[in-house]
C-alpha atoms as a PDB file:
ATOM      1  CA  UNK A   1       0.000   0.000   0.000  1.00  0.00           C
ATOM      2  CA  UNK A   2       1.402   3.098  -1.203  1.00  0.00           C
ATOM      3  CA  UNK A   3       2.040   5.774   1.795  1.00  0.00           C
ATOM      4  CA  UNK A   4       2.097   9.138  -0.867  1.00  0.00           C
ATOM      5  CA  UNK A   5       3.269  12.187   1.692  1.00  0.00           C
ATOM      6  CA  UNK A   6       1.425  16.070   1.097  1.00  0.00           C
ATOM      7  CA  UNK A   7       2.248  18.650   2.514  1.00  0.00           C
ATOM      8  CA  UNK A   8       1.612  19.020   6.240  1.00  0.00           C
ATOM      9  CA  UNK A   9      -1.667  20.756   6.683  1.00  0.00           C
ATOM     10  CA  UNK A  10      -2.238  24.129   9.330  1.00  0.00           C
ATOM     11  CA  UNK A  11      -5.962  23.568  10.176  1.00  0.00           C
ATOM     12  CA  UNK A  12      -7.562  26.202  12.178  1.00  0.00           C
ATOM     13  CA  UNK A  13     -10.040  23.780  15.103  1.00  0.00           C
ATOM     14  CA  UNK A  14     -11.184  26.694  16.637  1.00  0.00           C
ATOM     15  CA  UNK A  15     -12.775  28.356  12.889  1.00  0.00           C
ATOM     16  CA  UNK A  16     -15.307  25.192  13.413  1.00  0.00           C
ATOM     17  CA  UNK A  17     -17.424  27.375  10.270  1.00  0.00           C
ATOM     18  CA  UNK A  18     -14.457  28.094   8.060  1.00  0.00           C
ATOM     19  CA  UNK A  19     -12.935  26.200   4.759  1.00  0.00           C
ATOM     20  CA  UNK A  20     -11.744  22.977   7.302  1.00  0.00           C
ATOM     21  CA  UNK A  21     -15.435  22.067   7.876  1.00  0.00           C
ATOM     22  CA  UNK A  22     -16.136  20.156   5.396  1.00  0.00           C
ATOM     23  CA  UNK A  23     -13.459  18.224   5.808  1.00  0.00           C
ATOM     24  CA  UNK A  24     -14.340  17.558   9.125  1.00  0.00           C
ATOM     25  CA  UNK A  25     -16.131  13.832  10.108  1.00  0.00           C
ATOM     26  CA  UNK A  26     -18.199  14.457  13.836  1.00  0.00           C
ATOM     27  CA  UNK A  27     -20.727  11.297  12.913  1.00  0.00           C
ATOM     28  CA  UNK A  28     -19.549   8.995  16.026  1.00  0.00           C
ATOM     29  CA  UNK A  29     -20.172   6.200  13.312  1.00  0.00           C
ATOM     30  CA  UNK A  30     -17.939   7.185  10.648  1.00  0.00           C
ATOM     31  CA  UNK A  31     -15.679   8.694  12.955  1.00  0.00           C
ATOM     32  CA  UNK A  32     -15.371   4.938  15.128  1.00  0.00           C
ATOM     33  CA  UNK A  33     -15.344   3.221  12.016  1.00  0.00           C
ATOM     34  CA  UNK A  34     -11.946   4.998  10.484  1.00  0.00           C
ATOM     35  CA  UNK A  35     -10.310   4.230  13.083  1.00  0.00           C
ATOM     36  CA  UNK A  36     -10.726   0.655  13.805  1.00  0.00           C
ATOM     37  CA  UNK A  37     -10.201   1.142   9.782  1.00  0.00           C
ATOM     38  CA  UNK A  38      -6.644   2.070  10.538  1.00  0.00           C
ATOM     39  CA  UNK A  39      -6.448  -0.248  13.305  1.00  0.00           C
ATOM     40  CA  UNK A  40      -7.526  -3.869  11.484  1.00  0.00           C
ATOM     41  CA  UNK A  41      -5.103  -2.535   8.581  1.00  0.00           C
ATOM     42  CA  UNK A  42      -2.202  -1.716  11.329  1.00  0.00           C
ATOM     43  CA  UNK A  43      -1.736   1.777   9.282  1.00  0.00           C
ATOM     44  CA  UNK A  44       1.826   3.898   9.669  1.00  0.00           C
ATOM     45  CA  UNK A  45       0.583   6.860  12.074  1.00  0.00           C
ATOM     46  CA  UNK A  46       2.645   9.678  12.555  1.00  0.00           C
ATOM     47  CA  UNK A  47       2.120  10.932  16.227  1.00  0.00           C
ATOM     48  CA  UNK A  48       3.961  14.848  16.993  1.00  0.00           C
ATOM     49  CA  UNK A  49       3.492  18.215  17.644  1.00  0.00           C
ATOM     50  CA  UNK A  50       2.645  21.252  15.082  1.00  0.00           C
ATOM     51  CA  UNK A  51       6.076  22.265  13.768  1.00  0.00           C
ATOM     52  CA  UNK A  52       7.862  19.679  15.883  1.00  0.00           C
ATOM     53  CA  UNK A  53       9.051  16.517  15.592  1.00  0.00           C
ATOM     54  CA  UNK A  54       6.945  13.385  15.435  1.00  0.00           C
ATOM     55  CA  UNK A  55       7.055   9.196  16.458  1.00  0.00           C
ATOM     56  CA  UNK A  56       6.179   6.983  13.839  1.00  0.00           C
ATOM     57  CA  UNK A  57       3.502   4.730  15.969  1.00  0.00           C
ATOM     58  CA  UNK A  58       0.483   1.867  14.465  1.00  0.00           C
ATOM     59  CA  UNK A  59      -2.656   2.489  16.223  1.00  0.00           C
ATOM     60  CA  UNK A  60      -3.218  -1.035  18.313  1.00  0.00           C
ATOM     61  CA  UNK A  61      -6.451  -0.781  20.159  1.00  0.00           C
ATOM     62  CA  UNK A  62      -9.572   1.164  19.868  1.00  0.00           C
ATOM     63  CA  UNK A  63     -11.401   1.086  22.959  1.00  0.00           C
ATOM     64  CA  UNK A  64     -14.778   2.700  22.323  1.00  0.00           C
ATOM     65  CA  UNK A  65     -16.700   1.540  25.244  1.00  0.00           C
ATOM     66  CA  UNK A  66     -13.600   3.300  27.682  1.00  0.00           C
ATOM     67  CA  UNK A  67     -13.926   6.335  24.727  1.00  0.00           C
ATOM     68  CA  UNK A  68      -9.992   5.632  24.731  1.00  0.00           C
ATOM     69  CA  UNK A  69      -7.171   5.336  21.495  1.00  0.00           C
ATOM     70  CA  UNK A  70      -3.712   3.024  22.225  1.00  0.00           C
ATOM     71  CA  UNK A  71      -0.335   3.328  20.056  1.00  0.00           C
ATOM     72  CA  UNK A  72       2.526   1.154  20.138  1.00  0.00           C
ATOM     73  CA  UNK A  73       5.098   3.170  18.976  1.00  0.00           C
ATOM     74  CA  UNK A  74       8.193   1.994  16.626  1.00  0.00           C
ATOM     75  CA  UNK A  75      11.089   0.561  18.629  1.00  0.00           C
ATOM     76  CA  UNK A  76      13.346   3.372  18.916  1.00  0.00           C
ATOM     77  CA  UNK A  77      11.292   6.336  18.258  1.00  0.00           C
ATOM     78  CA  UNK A  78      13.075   9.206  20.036  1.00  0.00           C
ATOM     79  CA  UNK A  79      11.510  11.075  22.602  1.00  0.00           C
ATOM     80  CA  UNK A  80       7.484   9.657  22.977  1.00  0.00           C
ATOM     81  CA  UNK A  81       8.046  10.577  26.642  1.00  0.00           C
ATOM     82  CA  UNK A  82       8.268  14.521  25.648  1.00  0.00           C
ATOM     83  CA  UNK A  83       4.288  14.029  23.856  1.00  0.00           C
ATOM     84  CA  UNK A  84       2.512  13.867  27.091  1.00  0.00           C
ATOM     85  CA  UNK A  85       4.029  17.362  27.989  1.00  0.00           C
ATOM     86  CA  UNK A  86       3.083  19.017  25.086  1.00  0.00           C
ATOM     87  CA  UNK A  87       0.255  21.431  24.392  1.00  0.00           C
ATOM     88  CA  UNK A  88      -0.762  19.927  21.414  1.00  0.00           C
ATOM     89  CA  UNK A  89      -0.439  16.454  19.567  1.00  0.00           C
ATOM     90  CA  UNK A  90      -1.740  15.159  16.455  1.00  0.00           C
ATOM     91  CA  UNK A  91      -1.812  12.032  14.796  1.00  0.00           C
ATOM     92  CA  UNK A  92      -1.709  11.758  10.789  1.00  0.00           C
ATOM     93  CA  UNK A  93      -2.085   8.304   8.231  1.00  0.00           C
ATOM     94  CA  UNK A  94      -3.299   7.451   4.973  1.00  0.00           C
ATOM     95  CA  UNK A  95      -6.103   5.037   4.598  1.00  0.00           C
ATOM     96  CA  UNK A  96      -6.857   3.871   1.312  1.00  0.00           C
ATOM     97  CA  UNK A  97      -4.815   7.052  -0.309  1.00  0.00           C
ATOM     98  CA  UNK A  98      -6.737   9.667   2.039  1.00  0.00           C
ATOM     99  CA  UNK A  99      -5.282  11.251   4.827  1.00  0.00           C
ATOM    100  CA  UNK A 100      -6.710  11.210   8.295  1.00  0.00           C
ATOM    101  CA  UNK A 101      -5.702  13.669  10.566  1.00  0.00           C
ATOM    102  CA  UNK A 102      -7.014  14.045  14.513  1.00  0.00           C
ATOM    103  CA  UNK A 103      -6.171  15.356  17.473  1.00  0.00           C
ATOM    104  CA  UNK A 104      -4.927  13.466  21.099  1.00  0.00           C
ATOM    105  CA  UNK A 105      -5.730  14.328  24.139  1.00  0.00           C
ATOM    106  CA  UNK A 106      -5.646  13.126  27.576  1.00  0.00           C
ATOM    107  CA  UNK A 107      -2.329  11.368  26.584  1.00  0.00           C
ATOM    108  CA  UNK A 108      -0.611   8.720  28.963  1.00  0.00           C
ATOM    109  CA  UNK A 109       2.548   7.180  27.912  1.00  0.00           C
ATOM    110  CA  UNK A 110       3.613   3.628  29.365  1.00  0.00           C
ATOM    111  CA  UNK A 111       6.359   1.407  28.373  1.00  0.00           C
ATOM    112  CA  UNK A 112       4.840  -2.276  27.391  1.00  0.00           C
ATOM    113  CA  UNK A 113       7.105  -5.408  28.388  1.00  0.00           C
ATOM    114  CA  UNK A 114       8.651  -7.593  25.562  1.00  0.00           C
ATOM    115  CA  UNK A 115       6.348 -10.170  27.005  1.00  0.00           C
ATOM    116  CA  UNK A 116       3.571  -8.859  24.996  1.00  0.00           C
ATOM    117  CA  UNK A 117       4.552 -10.013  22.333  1.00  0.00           C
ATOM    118  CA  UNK A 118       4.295  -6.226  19.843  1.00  0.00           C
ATOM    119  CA  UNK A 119       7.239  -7.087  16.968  1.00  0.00           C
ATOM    120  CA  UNK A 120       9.437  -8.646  19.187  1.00  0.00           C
ATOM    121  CA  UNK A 121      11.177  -5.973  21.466  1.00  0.00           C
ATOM    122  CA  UNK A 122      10.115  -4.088  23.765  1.00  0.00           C
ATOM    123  CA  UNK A 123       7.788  -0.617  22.975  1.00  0.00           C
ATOM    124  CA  UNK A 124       6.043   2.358  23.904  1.00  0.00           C
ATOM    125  CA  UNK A 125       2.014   2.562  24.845  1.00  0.00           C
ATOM    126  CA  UNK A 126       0.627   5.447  23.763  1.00  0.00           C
ATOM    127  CA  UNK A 127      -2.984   6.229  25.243  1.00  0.00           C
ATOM    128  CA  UNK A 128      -5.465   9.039  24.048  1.00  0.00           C
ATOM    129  CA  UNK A 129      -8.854  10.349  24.197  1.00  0.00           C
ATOM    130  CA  UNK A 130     -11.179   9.199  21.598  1.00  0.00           C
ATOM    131  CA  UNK A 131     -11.266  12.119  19.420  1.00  0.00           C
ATOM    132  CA  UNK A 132     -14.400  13.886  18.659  1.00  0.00           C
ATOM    133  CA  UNK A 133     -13.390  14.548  15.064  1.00  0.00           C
ATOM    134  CA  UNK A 134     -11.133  13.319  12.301  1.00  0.00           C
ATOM    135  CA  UNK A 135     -10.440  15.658   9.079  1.00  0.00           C
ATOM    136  CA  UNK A 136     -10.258  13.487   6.422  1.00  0.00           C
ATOM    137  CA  UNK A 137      -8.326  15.154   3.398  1.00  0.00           C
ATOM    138  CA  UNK A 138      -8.493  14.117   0.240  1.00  0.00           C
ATOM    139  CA  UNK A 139      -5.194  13.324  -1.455  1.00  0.00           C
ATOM    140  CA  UNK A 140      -3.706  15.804  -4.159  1.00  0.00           C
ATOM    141  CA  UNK A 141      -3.632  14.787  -7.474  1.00  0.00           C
ATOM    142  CA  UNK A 142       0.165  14.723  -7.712  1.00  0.00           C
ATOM    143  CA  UNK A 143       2.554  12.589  -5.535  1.00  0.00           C
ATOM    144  CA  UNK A 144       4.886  14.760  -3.381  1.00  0.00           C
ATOM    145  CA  UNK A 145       7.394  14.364  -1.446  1.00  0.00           C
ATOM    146  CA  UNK A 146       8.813  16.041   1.488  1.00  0.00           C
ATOM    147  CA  UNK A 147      12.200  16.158   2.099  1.00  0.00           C
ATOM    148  CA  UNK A 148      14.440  17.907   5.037  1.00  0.00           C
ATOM    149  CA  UNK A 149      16.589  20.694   4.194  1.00  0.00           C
ATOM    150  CA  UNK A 150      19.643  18.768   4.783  1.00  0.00           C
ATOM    151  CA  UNK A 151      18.947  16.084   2.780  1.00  0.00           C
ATOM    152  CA  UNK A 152      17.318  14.628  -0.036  1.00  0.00           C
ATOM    153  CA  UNK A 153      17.181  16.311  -4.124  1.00  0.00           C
ATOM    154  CA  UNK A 154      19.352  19.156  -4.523  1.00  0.00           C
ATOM    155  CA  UNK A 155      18.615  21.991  -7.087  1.00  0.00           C
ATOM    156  CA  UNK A 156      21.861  24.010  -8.690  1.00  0.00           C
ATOM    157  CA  UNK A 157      21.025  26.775 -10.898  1.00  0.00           C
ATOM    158  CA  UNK A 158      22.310  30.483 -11.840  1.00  0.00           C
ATOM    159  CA  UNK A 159      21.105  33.288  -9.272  1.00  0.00           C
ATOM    160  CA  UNK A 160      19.123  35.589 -11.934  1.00  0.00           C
ATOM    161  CA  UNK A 161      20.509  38.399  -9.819  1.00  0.00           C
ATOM    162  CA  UNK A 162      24.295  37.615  -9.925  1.00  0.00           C
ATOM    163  CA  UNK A 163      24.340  35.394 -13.542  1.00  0.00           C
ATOM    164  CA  UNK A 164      28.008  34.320 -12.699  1.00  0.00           C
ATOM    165  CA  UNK A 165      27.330  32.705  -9.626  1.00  0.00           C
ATOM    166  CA  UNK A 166      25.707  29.144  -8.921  1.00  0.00           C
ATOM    167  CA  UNK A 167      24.533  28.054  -6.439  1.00  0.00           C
ATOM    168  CA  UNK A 168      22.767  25.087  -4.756  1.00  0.00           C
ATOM    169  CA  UNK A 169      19.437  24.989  -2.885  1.00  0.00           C
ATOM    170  CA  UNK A 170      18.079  22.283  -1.107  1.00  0.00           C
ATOM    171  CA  UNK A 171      14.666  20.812  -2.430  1.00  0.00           C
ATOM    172  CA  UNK A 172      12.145  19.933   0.663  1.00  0.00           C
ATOM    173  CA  UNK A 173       9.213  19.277  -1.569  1.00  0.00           C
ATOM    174  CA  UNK A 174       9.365  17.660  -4.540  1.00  0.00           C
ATOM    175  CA  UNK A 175       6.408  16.182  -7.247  1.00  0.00           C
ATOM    176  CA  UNK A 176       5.486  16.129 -10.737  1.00  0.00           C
ATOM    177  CA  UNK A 177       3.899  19.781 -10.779  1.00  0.00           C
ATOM    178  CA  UNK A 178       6.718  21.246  -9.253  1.00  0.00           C
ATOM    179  CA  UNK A 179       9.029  21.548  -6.029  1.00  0.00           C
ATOM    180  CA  UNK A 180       9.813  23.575  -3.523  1.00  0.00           C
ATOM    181  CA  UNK A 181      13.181  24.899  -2.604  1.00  0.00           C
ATOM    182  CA  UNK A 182      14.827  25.929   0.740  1.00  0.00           C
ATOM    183  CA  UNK A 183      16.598  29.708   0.247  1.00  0.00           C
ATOM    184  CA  UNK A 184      18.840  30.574   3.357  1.00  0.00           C
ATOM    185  CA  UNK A 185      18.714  34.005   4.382  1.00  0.00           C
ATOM    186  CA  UNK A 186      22.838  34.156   3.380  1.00  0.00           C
ATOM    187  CA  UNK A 187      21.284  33.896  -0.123  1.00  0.00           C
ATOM    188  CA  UNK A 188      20.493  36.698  -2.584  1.00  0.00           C
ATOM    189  CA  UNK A 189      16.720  36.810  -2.559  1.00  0.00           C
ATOM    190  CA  UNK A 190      13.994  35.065  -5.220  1.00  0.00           C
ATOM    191  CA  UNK A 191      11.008  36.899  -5.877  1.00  0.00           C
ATOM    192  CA  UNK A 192       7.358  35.630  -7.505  1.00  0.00           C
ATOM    193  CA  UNK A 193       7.259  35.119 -11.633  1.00  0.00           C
ATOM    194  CA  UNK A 194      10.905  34.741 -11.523  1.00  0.00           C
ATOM    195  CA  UNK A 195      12.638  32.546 -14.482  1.00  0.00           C
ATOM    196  CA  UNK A 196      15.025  30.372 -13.336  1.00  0.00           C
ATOM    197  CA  UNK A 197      16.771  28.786 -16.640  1.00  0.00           C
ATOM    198  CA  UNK A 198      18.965  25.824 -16.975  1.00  0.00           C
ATOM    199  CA  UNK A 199      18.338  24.059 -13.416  1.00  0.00           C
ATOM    200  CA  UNK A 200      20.048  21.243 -12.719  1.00  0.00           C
ATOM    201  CA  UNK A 201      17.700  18.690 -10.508  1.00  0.00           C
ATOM    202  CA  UNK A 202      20.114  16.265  -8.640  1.00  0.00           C
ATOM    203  CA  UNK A 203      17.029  13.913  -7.850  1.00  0.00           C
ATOM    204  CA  UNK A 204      19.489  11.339  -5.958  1.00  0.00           C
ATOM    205  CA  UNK A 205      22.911  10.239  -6.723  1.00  0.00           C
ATOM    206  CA  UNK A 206      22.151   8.684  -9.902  1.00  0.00           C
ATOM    207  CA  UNK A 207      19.432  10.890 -11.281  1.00  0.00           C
ATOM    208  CA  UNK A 208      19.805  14.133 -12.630  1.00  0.00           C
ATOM    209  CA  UNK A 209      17.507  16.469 -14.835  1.00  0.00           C
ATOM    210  CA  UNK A 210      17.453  19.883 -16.889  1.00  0.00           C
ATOM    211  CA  UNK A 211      14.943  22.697 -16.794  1.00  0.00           C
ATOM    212  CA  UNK A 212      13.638  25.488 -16.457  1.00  0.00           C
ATOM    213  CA  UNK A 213      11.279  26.963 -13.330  1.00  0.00           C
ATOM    214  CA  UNK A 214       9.317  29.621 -12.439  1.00  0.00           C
ATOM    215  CA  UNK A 215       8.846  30.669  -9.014  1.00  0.00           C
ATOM    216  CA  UNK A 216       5.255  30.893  -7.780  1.00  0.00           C
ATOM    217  CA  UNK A 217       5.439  31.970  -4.109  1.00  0.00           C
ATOM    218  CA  UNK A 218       7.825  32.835  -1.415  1.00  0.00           C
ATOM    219  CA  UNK A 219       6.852  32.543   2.564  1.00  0.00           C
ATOM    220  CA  UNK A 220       9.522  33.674   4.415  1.00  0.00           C
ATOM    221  CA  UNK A 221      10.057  31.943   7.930  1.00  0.00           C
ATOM    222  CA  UNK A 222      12.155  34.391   9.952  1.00  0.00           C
ATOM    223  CA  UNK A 223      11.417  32.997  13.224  1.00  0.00           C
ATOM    224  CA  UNK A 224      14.097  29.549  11.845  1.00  0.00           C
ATOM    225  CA  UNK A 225      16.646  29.450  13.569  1.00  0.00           C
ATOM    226  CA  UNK A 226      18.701  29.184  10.603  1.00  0.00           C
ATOM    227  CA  UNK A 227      16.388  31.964   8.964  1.00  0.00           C
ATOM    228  CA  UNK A 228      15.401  31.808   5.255  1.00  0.00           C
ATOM    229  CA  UNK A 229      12.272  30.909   2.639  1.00  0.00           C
ATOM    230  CA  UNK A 230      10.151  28.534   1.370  1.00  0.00           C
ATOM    231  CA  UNK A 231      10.455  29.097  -2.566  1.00  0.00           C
ATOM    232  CA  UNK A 232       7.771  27.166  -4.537  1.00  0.00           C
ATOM    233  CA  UNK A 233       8.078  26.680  -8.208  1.00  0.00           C
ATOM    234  CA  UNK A 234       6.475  25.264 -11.026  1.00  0.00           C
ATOM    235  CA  UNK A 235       8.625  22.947 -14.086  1.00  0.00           C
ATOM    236  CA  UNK A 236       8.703  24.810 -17.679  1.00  0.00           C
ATOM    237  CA  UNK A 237       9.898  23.248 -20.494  1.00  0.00           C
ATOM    238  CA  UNK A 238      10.625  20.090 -18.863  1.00  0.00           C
ATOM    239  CA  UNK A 239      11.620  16.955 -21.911  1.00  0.00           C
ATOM    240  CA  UNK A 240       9.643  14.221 -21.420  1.00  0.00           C
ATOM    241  CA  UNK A 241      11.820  11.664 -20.503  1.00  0.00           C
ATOM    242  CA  UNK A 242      12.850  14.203 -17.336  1.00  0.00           C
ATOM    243  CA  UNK A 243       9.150  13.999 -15.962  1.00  0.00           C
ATOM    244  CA  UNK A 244       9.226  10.219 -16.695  1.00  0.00           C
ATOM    245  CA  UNK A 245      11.847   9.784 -14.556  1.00  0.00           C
ATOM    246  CA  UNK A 246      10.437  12.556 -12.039  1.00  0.00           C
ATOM    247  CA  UNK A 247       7.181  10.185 -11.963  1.00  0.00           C
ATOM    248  CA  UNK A 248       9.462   7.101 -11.249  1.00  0.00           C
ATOM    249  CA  UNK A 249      11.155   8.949  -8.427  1.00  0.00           C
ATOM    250  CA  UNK A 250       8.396  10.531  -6.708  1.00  0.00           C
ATOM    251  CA  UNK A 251       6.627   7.242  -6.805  1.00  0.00           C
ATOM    252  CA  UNK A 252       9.073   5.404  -5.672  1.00  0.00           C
ATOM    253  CA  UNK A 253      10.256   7.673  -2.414  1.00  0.00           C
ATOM    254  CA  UNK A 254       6.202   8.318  -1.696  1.00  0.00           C
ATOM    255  CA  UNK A 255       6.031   4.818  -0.470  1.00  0.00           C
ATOM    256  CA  UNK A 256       8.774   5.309   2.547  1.00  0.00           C
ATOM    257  CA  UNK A 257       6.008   5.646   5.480  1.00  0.00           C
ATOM    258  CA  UNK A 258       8.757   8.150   7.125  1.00  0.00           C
ATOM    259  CA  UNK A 259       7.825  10.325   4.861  1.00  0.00           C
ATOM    260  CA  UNK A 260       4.825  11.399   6.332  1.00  0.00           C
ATOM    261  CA  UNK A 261       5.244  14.445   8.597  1.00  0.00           C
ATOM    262  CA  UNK A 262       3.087  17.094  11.113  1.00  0.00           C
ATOM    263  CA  UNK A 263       5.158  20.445  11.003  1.00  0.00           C
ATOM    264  CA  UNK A 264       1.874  22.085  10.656  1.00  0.00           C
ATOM    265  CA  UNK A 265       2.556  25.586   9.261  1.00  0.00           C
END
């Protein structure tokens, strides 16, 4: 089962009227049923905090007469111990190729014995409130995926303000429409309809591509620590045998279930 990533989705619970509601399932029915959905099909759920990290966790019991949700988290996950402090937690995972999203609360975290028996080793319990609501978001039409800024596709093109200098941006979302490209703040800045010409796509160590891009939108984020922007672009001109093998690659790396991520901004 393919585990495509999007990106991570801000969604406003408190505008209960606004452009999330109708993405928004409150039928206890449908609501119940998702989730022992996810459960019987022992789903990749991505458990975190908005814009912080998250544990990669399968969703092992649904208790509805207790009204109570129960994780056992990946061997190894770092830090499922810091969740239970936060203000905030959400838990994310494709079913059938749309994405469920829902908050946790009332979150106890207990270490399970190897005695039971979870994969072998010994794991983390993860307990939540039944939520009262799951957004269920339909999949984009395009695969993407997202990528840190230290790793993953890098772009190297010309700066269209300094022509004799090249330089190389990391791509942290990439799919067959377009990509998106991290700019450090060091960097002479990119603005919207902007040509970039000649761009070399380093896709992975063995796959590289030509084209052109425009950009479409910049958001800066200056409260990074590193300090930069988000630069998305659209592909121009792009041969076909470059978006053949951006199809191959995109579907390929969509199916890595560590893929899927919570940063929502």
């Amino acid at each position: 089962m393919p585990f495509p990533d999007t990106d991570p989705v801000g969604i406003d619970t408190i505008d209960a009227a606004g452009s999330w509601a109708r993405f928004r399932v409150d039928d206890p029915r449908k609501r119940l049923a998702m989730l022992r959905e996810l459960c019987i099909g022992d789903a990749h759920v991505a458990v975190g905090a908005p814009r912080g990290a998250s544990v990669g966790a399968a969703l092992w019991a649904v208790d509805d007469p207790a009204g109570r949700l129960y994780f056992s988290v990946d061997p190894g996950a770092p830090g499922p111990d810091e969740l239970a402090t936060l203000p905030e937690v959400w838990a994310a995972a494709y079913l059938g190729g749309v994405k469920l999203q829902f908050p946790l609360k009332q979150l106890d975290i207990a270490a399970l014995p190897m005695a039971a028996g979870l994969g072998g080793g010994a794991r983390t319990r993860i307990g939540a409130a039944m939520p009262l609501y799951v957004y269920r978001l339909p999949r984009r039409q395009a695969f993407r995926v997202r990528q840190g800024r230290h790793r993953g596709p890098r772009l190297r093109l010309r700066h269209p303000l300094a022509p004799d200098k090249m330089i190389t941006l990391a791509a942290i979302d990439m799919s067959t429409e377009g990509c998106a490209m991290w700019l450090p703040a060091s960097e002479l800045p990119l603005a919207p309809a902007t040509l970039l010409q000649g761009v070399e796509v380093q896709l992975d160590a063995r796959t590289f591509l030509f084209t052109d891009l425009v950009v479409q939108h910049v958001t800066q984020r200056g409260g990074d620590a590193e300090g930069g922007a988000r630069v998305g672009c659209s592909w121009v001109g792009m041969h076909d045998t470059g978006r053949e093998a951006l199809a191959r690659w995109t579907g390929s790396n969509s199916r890595q279930r560590a893929l899927i991520q919570l940063t929502l901004d």
